[in-house]
N, C-alpha and C. Protein backbone atom coordinates (compact mmCIF):
# COMPACT_ATOMS: atom_id res chain seq x y z
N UNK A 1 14.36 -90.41 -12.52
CA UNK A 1 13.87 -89.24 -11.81
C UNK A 1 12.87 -88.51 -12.70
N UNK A 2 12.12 -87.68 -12.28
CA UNK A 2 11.02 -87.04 -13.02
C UNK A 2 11.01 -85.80 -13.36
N UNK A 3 10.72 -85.51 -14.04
CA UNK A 3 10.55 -83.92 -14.23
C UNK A 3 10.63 -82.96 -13.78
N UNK A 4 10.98 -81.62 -13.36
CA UNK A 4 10.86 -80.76 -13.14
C UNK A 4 9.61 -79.90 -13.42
N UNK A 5 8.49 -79.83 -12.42
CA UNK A 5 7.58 -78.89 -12.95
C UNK A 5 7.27 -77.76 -12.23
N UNK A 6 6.40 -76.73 -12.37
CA UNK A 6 5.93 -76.14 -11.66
C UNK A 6 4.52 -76.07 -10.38
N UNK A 7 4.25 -76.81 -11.11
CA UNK A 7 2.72 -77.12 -10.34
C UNK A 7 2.25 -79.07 -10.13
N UNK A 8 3.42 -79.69 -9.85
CA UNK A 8 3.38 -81.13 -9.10
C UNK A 8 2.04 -81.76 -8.69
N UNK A 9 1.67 -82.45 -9.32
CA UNK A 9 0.33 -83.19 -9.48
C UNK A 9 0.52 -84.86 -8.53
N UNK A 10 0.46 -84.71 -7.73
CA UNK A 10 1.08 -86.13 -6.63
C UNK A 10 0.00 -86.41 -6.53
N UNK A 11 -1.28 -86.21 -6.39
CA UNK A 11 -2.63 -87.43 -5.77
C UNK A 11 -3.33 -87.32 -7.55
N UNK A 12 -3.96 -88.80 -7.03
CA UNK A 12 -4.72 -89.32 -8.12
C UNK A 12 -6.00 -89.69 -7.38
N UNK A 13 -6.89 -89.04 -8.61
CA UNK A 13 -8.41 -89.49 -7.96
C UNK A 13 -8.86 -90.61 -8.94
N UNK A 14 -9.22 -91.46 -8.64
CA UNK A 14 -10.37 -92.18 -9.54
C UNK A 14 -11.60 -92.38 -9.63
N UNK A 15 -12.48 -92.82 -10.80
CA UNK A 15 -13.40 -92.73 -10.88
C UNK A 15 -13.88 -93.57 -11.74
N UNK A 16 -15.19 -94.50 -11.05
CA UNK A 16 -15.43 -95.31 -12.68
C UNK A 16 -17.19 -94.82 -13.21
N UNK A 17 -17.14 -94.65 -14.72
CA UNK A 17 -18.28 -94.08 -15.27
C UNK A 17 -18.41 -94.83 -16.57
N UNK A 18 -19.76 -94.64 -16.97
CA UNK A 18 -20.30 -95.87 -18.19
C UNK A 18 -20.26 -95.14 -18.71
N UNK A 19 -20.68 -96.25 -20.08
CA UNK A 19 -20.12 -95.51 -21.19
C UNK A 19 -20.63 -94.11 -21.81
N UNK A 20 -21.59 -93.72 -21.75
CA UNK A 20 -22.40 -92.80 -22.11
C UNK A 20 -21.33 -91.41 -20.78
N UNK A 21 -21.06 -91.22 -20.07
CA UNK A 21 -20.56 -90.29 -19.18
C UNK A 21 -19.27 -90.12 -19.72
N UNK A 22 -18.51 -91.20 -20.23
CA UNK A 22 -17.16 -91.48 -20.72
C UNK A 22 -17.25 -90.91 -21.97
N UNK A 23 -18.34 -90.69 -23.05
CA UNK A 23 -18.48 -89.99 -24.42
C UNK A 23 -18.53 -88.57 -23.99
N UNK A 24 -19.43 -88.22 -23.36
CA UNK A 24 -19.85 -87.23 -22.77
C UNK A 24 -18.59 -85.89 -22.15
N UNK A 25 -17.84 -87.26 -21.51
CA UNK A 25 -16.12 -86.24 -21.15
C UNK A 25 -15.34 -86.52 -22.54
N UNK A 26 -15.18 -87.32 -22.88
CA UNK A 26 -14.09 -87.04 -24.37
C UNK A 26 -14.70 -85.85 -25.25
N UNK A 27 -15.69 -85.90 -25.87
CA UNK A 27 -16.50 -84.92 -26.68
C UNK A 27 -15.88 -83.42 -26.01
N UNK A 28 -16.45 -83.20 -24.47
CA UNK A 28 -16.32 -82.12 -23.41
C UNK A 28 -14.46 -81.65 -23.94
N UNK A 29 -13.97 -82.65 -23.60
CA UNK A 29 -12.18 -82.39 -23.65
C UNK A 29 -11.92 -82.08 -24.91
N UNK A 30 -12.68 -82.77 -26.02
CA UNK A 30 -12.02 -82.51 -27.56
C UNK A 30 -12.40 -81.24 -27.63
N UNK A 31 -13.82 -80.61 -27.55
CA UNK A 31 -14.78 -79.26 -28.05
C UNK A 31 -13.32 -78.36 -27.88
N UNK A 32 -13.12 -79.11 -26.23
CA UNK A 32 -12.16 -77.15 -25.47
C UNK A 32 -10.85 -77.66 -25.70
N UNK A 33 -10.61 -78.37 -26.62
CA UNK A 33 -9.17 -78.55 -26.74
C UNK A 33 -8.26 -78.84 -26.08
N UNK A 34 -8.85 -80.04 -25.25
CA UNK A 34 -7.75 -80.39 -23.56
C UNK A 34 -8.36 -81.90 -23.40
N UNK A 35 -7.61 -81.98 -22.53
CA UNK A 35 -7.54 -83.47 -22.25
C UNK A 35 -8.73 -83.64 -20.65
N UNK A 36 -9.59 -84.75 -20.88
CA UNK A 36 -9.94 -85.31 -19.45
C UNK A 36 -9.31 -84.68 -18.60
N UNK A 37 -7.91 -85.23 -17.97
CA UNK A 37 -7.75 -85.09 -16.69
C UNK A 37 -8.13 -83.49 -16.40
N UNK A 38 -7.67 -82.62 -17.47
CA UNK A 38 -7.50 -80.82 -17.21
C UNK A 38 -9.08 -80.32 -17.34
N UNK A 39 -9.66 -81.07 -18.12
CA UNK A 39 -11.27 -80.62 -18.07
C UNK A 39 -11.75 -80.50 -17.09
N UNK A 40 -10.93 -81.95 -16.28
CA UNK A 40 -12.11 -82.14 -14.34
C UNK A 40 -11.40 -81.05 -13.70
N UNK A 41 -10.24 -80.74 -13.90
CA UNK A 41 -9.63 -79.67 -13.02
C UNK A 41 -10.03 -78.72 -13.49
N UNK A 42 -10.30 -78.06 -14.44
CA UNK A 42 -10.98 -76.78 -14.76
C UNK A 42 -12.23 -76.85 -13.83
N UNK A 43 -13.45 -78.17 -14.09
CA UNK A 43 -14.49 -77.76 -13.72
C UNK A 43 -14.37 -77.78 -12.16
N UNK A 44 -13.27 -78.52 -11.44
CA UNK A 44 -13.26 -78.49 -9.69
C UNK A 44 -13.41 -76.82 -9.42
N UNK A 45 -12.33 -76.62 -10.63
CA UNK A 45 -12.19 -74.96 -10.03
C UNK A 45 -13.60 -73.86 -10.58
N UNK A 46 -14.29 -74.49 -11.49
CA UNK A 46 -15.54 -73.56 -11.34
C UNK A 46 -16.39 -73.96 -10.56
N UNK A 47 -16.91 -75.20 -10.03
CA UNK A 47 -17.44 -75.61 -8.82
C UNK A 47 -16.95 -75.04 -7.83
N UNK A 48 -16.14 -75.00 -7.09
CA UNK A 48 -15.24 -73.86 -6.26
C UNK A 48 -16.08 -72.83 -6.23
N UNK A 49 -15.73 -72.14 -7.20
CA UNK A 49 -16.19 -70.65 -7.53
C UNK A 49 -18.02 -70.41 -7.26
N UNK A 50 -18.23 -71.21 -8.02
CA UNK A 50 -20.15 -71.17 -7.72
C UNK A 50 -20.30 -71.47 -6.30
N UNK A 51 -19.59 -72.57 -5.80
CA UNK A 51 -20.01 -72.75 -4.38
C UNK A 51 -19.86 -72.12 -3.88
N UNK A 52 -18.94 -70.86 -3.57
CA UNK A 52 -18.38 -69.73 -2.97
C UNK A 52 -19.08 -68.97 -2.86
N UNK A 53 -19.62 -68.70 -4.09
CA UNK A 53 -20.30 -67.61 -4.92
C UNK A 53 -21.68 -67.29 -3.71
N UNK A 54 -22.23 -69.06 -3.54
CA UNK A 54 -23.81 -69.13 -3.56
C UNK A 54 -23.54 -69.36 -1.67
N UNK A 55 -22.77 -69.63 -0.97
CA UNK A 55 -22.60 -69.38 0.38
C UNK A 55 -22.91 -67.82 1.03
C-alpha cells in the first residue's frame, strides 16, 4: 500500500526532449533546489497565472 499524502499525484505526463532541453531542466532544478518533476509544476502554475493575467 502507499503512502499517505496530502496532495496525491495519480496522472503522469510524459515527455520526450533532446539532449540540450534535458541540460537545460537539470541545471533549471539544481539552480532552485528541486527536482524536474516540481520545476514543471511550479512553471504549469506560473503559466496559469500569466495566462490569466493576459486574458
Amino acid at each position: 500500500m502507499g503512502k499517505n499524502v496530502k496532495n496525491p499525484k495519480k496522472c503522469i505526463v510524459s515527455c520526450r526532449v533532446n539532449d540540450s532541453e534535458m541540460e537545460a531542466l537539470s541545471k533549471l532544478a539544481q539552480e532552485a533546489g528541486t527536482n524536474i518533476s516540481e520545476l514543471l509544476r511550479q512553471s504549469i502554475f506560473l503559466l496559469e497565472q500569466d495566462f490569466r493575467a493576459s486574458a
